[in-house]
Protein backbone atom coordinates (compact mmCIF):
# COMPACT_ATOMS: atom_id res chain seq x y z
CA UNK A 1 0.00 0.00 0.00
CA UNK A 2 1.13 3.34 -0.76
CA UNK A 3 0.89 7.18 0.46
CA UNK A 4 -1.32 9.05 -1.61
CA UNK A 5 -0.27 12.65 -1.98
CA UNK A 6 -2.19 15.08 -4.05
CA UNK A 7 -1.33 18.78 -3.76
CA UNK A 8 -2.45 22.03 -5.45
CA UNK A 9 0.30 24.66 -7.30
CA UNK A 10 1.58 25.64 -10.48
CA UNK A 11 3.40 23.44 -12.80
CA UNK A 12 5.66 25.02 -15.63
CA UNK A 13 6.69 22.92 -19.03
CA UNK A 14 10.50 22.86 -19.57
CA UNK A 15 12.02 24.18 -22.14
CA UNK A 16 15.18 23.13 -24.19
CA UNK A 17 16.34 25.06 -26.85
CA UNK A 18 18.90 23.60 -30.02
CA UNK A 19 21.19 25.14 -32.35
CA UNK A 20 21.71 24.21 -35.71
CA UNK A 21 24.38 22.50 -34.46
CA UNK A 22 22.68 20.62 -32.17
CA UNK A 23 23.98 21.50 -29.00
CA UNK A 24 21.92 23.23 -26.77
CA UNK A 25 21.44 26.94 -26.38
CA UNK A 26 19.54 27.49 -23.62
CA UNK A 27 17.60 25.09 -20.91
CA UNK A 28 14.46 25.90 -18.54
CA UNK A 29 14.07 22.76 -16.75
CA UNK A 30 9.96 21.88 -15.17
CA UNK A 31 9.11 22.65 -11.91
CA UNK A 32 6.88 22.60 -9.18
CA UNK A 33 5.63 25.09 -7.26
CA UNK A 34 2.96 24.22 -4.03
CA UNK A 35 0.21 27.15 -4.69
CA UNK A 36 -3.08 26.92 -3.07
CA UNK A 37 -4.18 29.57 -5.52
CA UNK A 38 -2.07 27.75 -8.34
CA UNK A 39 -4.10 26.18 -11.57
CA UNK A 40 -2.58 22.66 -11.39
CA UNK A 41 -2.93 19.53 -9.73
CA UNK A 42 -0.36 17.03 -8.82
CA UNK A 43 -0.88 13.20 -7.93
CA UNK A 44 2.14 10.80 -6.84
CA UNK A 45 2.39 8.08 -4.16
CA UNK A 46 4.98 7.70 -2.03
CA UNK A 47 6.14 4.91 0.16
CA UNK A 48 5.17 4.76 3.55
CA UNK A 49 8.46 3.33 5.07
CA UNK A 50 11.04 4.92 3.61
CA UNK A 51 8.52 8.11 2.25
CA UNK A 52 10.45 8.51 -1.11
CA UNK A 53 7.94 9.07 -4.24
CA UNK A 54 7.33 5.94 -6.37
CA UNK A 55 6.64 6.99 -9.07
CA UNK A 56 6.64 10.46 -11.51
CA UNK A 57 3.72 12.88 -10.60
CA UNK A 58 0.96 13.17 -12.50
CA UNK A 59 0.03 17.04 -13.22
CA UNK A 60 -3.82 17.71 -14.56
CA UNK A 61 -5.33 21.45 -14.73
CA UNK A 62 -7.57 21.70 -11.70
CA UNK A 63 -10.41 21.69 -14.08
CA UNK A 64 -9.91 17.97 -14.55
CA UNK A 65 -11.37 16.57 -11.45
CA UNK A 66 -12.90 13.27 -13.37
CA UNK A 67 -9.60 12.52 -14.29
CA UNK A 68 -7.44 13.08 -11.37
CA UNK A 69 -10.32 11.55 -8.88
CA UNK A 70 -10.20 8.92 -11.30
CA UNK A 71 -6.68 8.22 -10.81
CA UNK A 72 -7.25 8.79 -6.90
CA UNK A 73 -10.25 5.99 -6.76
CA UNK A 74 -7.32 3.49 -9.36
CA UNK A 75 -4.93 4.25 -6.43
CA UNK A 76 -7.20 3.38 -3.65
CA UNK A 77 -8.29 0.20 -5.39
CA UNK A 78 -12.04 0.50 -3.62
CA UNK A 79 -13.29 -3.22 -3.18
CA UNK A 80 -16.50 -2.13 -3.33
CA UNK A 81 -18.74 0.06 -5.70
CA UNK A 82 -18.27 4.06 -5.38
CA UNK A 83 -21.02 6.29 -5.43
CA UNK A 84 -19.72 9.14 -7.57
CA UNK A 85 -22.63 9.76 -10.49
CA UNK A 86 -21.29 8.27 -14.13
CA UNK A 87 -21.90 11.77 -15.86
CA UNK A 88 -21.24 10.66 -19.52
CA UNK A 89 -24.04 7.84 -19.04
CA UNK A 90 -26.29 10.77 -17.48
CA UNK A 91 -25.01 12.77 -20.49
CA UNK A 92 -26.09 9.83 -22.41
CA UNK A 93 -29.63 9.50 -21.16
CA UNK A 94 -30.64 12.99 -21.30
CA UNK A 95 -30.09 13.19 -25.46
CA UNK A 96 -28.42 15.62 -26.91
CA UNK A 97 -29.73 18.32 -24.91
CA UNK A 98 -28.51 19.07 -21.23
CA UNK A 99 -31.11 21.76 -20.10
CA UNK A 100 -31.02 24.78 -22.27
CA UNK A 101 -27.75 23.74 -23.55
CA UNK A 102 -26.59 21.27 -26.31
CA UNK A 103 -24.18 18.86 -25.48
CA UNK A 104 -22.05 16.23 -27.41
CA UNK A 105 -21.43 13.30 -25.59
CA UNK A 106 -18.24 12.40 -27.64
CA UNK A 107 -16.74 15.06 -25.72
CA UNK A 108 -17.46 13.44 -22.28
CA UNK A 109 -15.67 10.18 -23.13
C-alpha cells in the first residue's frame, strides 16, 4: 500500500532550446511550485516506510477533477462500488440536450 499525496500549485513545461548545431542553447528545466491559488494539480504516491515518491507525478489542470479523482479511486483500489454519479451515461440518457444547452457526448468520453 502506498501514500497518496495530491497537492495544489503551479506546474511550468520545460524548455530546451537547439542550435543548428545541435547543442543546446539554452535550458528551462519543469518545476513545481505548491500554490493553493495555483491552476494545477499534482498526484504521486509515495512509500510509507522509507517516504520517497514511487513513481513520476501526475500534473492535470484543476479543471480535470474526473480525471485526477479517477486516478485517486485506481490508487485506492475500492473493493466495493463508489457512489460518484457516471456523468457521460447521465449525459447519455438525457439526449443531446442538457437543459437549455446542447451537449455532445463524444466530448465526455
Amino acid at each position: 500500500m502506498s501514500i497518496i499525496c495530491i497537492a495544489k500549485g503551479t506546474a511550468t513545461i520545460g524548455l530546451t532550446t537547439r542550435g543548428a548545431d545541435g547543442k543546446i542553447i539554452s535550458q528551462t528545466p519543469a518545476r513545481w511550485e505548491h500554490d493553493p491559488d495555483g491552476g494545477c494539480v499534482a498526484l504521486w504516491t509515495m512509500n510509507p516506510e522509507t517516504e520517497e515518491q514511487e513513481a513520476p507525478a501526475r500534473i492535470y489542470g484543476d479543471w480535470q477533477a474526473s480525471e485526477y479523482l479517477g486516478d485517486v479511486l485506481a490508487e485506492l483500489k475500492p473493493r466495493r462500488k463508489v457512489n460518484l454519479p457516471d456523468f457521460p451515461a447521465i449525459v447519455r440518457g438525457h439526449g443531446r440536450r442538457y437543459g437549455h444547452l446542447r451537449v455532445l457526448p463524444e466530448f465526455w468520453l
